[in-house]
N, C-alpha and C. Protein backbone atom coordinates (compact mmCIF):
# COMPACT_ATOMS: atom_id res chain seq x y z
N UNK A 1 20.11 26.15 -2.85
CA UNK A 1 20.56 24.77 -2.90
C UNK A 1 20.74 24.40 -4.36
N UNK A 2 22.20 24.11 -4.83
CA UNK A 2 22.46 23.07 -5.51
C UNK A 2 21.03 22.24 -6.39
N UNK A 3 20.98 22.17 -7.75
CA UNK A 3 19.88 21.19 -8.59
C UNK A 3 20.31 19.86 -7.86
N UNK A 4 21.82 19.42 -7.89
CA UNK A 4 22.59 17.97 -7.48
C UNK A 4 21.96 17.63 -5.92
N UNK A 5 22.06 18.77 -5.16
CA UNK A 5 22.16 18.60 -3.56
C UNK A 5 20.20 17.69 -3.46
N UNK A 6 19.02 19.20 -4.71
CA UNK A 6 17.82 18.58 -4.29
C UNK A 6 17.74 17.10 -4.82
N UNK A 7 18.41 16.83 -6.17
CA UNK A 7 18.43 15.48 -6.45
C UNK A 7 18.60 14.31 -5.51
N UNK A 8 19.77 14.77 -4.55
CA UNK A 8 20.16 13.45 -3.72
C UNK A 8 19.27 13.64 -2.81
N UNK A 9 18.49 14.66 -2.50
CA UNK A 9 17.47 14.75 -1.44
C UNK A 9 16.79 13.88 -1.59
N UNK A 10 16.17 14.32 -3.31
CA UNK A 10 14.62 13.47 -3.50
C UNK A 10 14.95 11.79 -3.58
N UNK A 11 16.03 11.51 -3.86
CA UNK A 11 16.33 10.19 -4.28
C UNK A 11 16.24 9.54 -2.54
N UNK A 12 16.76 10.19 -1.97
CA UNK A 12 17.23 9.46 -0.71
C UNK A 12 15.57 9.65 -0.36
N UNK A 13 14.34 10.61 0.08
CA UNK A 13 13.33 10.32 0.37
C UNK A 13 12.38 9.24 -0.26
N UNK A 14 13.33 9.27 -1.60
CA UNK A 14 11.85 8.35 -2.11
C UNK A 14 12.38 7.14 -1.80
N UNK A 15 13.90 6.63 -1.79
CA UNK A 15 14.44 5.31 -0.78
C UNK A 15 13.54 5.08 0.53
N UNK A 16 13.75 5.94 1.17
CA UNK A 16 13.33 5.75 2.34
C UNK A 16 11.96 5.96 2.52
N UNK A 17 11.30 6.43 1.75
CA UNK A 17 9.70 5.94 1.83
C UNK A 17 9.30 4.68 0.80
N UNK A 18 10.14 4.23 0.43
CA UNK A 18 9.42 2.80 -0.73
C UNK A 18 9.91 1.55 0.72
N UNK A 19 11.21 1.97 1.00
CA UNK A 19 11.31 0.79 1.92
C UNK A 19 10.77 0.61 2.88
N UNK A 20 9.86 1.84 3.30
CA UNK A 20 8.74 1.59 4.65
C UNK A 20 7.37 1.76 3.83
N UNK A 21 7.09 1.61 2.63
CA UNK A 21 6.04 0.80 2.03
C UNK A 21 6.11 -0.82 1.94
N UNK A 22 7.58 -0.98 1.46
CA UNK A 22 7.69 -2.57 1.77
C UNK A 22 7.79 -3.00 2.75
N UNK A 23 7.47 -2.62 3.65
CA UNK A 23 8.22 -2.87 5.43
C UNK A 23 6.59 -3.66 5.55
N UNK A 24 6.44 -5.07 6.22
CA UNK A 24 4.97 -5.49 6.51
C UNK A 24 4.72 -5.19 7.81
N UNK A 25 3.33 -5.16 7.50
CA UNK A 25 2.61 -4.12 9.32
C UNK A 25 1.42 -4.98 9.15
N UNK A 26 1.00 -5.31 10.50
CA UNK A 26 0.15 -5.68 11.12
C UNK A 26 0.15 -7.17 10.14
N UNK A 27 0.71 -8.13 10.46
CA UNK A 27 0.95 -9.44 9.50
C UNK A 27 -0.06 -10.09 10.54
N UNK A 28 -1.00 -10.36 9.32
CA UNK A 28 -2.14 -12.12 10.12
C UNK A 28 -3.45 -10.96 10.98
N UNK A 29 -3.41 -9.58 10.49
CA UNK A 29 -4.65 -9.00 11.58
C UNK A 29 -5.46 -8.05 10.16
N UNK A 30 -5.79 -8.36 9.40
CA UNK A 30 -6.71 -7.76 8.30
C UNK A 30 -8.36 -7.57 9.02
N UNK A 31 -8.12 -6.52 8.93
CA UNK A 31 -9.32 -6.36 8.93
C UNK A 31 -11.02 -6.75 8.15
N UNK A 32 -10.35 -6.23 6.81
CA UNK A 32 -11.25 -6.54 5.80
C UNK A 32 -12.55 -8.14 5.86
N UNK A 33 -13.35 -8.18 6.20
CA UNK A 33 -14.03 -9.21 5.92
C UNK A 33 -14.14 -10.23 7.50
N UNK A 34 -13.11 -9.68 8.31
CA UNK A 34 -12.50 -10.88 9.67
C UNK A 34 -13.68 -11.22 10.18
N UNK A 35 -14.74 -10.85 10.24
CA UNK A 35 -15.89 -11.98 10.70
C UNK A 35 -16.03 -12.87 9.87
N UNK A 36 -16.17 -12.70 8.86
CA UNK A 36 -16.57 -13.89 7.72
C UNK A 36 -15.48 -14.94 7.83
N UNK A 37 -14.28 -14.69 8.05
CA UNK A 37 -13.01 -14.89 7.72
C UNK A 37 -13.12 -16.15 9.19
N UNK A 38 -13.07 -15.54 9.76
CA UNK A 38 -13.15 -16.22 11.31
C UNK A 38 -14.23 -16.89 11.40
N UNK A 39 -15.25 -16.93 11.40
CA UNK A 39 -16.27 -17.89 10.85
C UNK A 39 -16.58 -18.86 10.21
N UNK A 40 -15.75 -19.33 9.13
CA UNK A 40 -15.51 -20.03 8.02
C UNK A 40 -14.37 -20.66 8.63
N UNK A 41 -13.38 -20.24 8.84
CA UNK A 41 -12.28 -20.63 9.57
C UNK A 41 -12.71 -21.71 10.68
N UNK A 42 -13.51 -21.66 11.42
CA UNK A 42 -13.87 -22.06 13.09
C UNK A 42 -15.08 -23.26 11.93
N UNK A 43 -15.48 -23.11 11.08
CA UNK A 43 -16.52 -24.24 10.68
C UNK A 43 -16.11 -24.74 10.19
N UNK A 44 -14.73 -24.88 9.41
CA UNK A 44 -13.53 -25.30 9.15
C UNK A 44 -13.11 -26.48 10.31
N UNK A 45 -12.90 -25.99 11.14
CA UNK A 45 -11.59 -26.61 12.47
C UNK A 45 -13.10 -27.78 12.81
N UNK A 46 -14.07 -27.26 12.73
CA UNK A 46 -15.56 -27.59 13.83
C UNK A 46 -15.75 -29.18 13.18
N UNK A 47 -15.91 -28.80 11.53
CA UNK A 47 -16.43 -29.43 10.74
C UNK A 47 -15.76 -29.79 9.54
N UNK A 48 -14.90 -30.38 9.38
CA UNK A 48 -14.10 -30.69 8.24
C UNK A 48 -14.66 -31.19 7.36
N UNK A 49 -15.24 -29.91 6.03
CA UNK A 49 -15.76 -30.63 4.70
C UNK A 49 -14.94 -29.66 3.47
N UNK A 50 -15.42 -30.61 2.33
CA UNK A 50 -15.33 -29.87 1.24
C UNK A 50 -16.20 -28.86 1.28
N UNK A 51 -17.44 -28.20 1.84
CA UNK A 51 -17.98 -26.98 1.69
C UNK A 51 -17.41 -25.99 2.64
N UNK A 52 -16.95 -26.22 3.77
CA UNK A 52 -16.53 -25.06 4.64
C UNK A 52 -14.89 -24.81 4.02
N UNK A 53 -14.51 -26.00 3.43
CA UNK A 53 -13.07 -25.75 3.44
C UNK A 53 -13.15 -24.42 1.93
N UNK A 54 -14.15 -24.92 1.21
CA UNK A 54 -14.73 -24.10 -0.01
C UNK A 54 -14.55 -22.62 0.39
N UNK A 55 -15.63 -22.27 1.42
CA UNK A 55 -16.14 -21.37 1.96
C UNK A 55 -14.61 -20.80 2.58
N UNK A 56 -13.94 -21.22 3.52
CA UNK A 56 -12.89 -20.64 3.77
C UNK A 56 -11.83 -20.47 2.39
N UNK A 57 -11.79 -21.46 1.92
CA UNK A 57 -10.83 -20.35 0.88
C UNK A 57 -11.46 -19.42 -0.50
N UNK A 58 -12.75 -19.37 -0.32
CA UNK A 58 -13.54 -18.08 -0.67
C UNK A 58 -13.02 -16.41 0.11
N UNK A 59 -12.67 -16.77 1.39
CA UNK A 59 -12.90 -16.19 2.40
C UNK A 59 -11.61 -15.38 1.93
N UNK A 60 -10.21 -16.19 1.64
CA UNK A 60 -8.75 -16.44 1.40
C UNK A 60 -8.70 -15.39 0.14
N UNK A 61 -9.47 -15.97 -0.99
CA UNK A 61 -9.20 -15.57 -2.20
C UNK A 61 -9.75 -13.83 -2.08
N UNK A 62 -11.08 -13.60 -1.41
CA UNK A 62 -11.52 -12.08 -1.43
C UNK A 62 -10.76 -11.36 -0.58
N UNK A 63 -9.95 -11.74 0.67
CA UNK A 63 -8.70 -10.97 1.26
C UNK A 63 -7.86 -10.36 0.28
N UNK A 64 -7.07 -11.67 -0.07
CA UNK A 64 -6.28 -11.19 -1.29
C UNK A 64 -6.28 -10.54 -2.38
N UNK A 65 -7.52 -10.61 -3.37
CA UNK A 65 -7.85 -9.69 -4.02
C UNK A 65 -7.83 -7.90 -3.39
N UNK A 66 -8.70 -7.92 -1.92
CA UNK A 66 -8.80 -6.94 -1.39
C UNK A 66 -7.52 -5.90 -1.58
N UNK A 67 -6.30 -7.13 -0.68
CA UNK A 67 -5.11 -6.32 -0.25
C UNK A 67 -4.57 -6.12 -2.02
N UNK A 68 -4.50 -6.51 -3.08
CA UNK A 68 -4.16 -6.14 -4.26
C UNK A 68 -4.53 -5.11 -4.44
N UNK A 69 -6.22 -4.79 -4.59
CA UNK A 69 -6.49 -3.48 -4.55
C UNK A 69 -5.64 -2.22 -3.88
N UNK A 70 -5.82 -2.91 -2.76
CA UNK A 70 -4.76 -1.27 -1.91
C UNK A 70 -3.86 -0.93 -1.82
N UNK A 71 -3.16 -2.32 -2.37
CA UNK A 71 -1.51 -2.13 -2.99
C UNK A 71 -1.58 -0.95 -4.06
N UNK A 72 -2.47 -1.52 -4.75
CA UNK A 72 -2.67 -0.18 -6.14
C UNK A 72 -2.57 0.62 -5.91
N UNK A 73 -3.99 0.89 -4.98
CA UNK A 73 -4.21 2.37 -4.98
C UNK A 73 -3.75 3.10 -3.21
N UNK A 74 -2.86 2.61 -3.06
CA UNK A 74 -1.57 3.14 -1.74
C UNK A 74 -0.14 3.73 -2.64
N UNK A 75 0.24 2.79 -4.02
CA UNK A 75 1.37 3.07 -4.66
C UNK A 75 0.26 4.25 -5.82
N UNK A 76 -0.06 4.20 -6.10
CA UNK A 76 -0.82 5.28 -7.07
C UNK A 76 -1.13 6.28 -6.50
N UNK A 77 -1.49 6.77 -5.07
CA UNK A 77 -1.71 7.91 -4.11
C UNK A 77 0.00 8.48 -3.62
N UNK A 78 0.84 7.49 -3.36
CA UNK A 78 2.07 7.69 -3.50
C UNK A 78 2.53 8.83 -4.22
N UNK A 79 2.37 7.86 -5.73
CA UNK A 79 3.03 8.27 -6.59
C UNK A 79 2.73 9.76 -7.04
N UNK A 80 1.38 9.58 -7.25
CA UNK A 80 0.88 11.19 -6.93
C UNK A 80 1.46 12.34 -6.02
N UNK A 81 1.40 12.24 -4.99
CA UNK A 81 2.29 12.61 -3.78
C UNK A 81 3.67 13.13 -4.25
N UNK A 82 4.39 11.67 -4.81
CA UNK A 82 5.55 11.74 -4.56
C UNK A 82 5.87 13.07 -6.42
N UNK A 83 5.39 12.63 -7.07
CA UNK A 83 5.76 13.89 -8.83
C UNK A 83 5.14 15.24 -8.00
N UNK A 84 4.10 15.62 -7.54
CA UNK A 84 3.88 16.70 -6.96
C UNK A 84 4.92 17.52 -6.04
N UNK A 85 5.44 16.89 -5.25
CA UNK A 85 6.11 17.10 -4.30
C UNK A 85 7.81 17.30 -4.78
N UNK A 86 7.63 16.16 -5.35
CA UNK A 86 9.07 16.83 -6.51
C UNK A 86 8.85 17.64 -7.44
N UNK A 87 8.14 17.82 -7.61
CA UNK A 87 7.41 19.32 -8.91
C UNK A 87 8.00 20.73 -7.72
N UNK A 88 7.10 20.77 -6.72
CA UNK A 88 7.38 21.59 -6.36
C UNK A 88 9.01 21.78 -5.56
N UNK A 89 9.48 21.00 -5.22
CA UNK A 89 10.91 21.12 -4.36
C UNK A 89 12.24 21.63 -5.43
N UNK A 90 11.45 20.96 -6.57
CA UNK A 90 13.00 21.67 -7.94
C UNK A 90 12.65 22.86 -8.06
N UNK A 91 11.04 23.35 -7.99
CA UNK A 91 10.92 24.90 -8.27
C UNK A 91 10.56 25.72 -7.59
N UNK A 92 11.00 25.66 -6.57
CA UNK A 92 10.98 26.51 -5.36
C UNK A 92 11.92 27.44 -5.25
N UNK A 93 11.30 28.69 -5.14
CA UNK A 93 12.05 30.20 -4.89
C UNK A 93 12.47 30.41 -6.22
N UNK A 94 12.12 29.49 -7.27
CA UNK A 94 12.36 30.22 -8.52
C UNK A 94 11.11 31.14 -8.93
N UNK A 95 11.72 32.07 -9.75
CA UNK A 95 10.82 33.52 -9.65
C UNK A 95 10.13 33.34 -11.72
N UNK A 96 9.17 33.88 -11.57
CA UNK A 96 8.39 33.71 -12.77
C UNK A 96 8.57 34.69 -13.32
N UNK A 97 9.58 34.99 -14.25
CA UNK A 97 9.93 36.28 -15.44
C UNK A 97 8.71 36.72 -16.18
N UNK A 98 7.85 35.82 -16.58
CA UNK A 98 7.09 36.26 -17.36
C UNK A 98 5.93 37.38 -16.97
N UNK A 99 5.83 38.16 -17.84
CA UNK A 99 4.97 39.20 -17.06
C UNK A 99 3.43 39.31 -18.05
């Protein structure tokens, strides 16, 4: 194969895997924390104060931080992935002269 042919390969995979990284999944069902989350929430609806409303967007702010984190380190495991994987696909079946 063509250097050009693996180029448009890798380009077109890494298209098509960034846009089903941006693609959103499971919207409004986090796991992370959902008792606390739901809890705070419901003493919220129960009890309308400045401390639960506190408490729920405590609840808000450590989600979000969370999902930042895994944004990171989902695109940083990626990316890893993805230079490896193109490391090896340009040098494949090429033969090592050196002796």
């Amino acid at each position: 194969m063509k250097t050009s042919h693996k180029i448009i390969v890798i380009l077109i995979v890494l298209i098509l895997q960034y846009v089903w990284l941006a693609m959103p999944t499971r919207v409004g069902q986090h796991s992370y924390r959902q008792r606390e989350r739901i809890g705070a929430a419901m003493a919220w609806l129960k009890h309308p104060s400045p401390a639960t409303k506190a408490a729920l967007d405590r609840e808000e702010k450590l989600l979000a931080g969370h999902e930042r984190k895994m944004q990171f380190l989902i695109a940083g495991a990626c990316w890893i992935v993805d230079v490896t994987a193109i490391y090896l696909f340009l040098n494949y079946g090429k033969k090592n002269t050196a002796a």
